[in-house]
Protein backbone atom coordinates (compact mmCIF):
# COMPACT_ATOMS: atom_id res chain seq x y z
CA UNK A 1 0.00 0.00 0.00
CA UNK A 2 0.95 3.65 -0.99
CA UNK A 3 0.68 5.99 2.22
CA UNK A 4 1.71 9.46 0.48
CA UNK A 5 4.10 11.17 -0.69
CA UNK A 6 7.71 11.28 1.18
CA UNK A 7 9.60 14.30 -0.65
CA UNK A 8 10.07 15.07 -3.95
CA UNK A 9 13.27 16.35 -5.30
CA UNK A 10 13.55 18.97 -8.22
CA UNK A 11 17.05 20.02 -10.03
CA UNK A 12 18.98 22.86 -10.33
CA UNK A 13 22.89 22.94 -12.22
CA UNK A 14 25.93 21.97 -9.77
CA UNK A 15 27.37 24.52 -8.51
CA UNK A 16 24.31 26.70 -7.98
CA UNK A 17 23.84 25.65 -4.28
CA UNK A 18 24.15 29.22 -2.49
CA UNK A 19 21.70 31.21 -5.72
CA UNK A 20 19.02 28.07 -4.95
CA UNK A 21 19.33 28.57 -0.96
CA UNK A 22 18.69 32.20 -1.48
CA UNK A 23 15.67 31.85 -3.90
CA UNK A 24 14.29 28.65 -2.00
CA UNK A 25 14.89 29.96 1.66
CA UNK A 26 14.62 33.50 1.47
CA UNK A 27 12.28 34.20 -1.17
CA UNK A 28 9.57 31.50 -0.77
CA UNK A 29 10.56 31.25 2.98
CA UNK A 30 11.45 27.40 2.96
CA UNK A 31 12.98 25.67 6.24
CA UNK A 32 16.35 24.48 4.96
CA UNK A 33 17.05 20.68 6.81
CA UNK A 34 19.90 18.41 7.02
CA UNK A 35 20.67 16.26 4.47
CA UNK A 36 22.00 12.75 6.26
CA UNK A 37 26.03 12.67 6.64
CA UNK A 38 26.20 10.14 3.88
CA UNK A 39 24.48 12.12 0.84
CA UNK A 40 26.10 15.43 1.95
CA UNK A 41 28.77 14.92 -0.53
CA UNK A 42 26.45 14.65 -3.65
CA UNK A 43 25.61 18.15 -3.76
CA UNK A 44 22.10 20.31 -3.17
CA UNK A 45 19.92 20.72 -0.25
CA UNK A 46 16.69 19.54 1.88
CA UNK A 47 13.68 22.23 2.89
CA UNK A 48 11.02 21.83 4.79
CA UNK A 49 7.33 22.71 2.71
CA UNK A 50 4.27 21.91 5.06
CA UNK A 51 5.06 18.13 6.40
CA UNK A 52 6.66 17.68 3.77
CA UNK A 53 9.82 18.01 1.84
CA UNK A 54 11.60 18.83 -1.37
CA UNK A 55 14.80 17.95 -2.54
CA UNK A 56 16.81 20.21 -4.69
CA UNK A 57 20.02 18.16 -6.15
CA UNK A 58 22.36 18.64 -8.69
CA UNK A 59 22.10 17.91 -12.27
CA UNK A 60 23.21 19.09 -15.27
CA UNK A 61 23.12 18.35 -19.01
CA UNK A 62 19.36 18.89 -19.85
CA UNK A 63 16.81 22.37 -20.60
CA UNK A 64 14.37 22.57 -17.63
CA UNK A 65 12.36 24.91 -19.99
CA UNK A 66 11.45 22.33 -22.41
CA UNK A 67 9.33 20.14 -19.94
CA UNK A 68 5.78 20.17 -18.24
CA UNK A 69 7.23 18.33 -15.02
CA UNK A 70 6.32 21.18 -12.18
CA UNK A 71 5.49 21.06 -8.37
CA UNK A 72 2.59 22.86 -7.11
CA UNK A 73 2.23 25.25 -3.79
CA UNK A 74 -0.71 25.48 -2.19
CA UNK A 75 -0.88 28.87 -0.93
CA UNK A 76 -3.18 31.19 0.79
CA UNK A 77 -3.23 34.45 -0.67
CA UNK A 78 -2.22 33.96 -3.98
CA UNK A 79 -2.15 37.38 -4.78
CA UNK A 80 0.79 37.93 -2.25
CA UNK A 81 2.89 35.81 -4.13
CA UNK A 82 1.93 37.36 -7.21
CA UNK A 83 3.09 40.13 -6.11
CA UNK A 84 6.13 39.15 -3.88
CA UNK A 85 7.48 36.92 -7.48
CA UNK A 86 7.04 39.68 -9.45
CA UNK A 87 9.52 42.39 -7.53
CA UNK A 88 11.91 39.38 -7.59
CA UNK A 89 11.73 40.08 -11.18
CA UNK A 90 9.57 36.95 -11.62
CA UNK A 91 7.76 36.47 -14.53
CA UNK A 92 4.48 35.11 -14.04
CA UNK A 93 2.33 32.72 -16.29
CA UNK A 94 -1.45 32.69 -16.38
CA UNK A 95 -3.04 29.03 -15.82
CA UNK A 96 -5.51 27.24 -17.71
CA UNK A 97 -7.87 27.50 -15.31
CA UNK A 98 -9.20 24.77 -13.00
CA UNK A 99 -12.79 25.07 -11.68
CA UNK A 100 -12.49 25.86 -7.82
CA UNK A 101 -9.05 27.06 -7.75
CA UNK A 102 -7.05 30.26 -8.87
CA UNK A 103 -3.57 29.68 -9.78
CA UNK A 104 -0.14 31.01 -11.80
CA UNK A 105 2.57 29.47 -13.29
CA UNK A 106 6.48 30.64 -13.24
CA UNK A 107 9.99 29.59 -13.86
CA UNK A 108 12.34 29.30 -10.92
CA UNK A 109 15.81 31.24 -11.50
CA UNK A 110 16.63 27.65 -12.74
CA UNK A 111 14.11 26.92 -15.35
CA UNK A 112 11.85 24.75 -13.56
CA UNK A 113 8.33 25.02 -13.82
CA UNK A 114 6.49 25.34 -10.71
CA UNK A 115 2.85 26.33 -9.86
CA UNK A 116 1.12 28.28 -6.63
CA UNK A 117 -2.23 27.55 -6.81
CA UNK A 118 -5.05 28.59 -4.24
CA UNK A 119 -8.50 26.80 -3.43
CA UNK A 120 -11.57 28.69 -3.36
C-alpha cells in the first residue's frame, strides 16, 4: 500500500547551491534541513514545505524549460505571491484554469516550472 508522498526532489545545475538557498529559503521562505552525513557529498539541499519536503540536487546536461514536469504550492493568498514573485523580477504565467481554484505558473531562477495555486 501507498501511504503518500515522502519528498520530492527537483534540479537545479551543480554549482548553484548558495543562488538556490537564497531563492528557496529567502524568497519562498522554505525551512532548509539536514541532508543525512552520507548524501552530503552529492551536492544540493533539503527544505522543509508543510510536512513535507523537497529535494533540490544537482544535475546538469538537460533544458528545464522544455518540460511540463512542475510542483505545485498550495498557498493562501495567492495574490501575495503574485506580487512578492514579481519584484523578484519573476515572470508570471497565467493558468488554464481549474474550476475551484485560482492559480499562476512561473519559472524558478533555474528553469523549472512550478505552480502556486489557491482553493476557493
Amino acid at each position: 500500500m501507498i501511504k503518500g508522498i515522502h519528498h520530492v526532489q527537483i534540479t537545479i545545475p551543480k554549482g548553484t547551491e548558495e543562488k538556490a538557498k537564497h531563492f528557496y529559503c529567502e524568497v519562498l521562505g522554505f525551512e532548509e534541513v539536514e541532508k543525512p552525513d552520507a548524501l552530503k557529498g552529492r551536492g544540493g539541499f533539503w527544505v522543509k514545505v508543510g510536512d513535507h519536503d523537497v529535494h533540490l540536487g544537482t544535475e546538469d546536461g538537460f533544458d528545464r524549460l522544455t518540460t511540463k514536469a512542475h510542483i505545485a504550492y498550495e498557498v493562501e493568498e495567492l495574490a501575495y505571491w503574485r506580487t512578492k514573485l514579481q519584484a523578484e523580477k519573476i515572470d508570471i504565467l497565467d493558468s488554464v484554469p481549474i474550476p475551484g481554484f485560482d492559480r499562476f505558473e512561473f519559472r524558478d531562477p533555474f528553469g523549472n516550472r512550478v505552480e502556486m495555486i489557491q482553493p476557493l
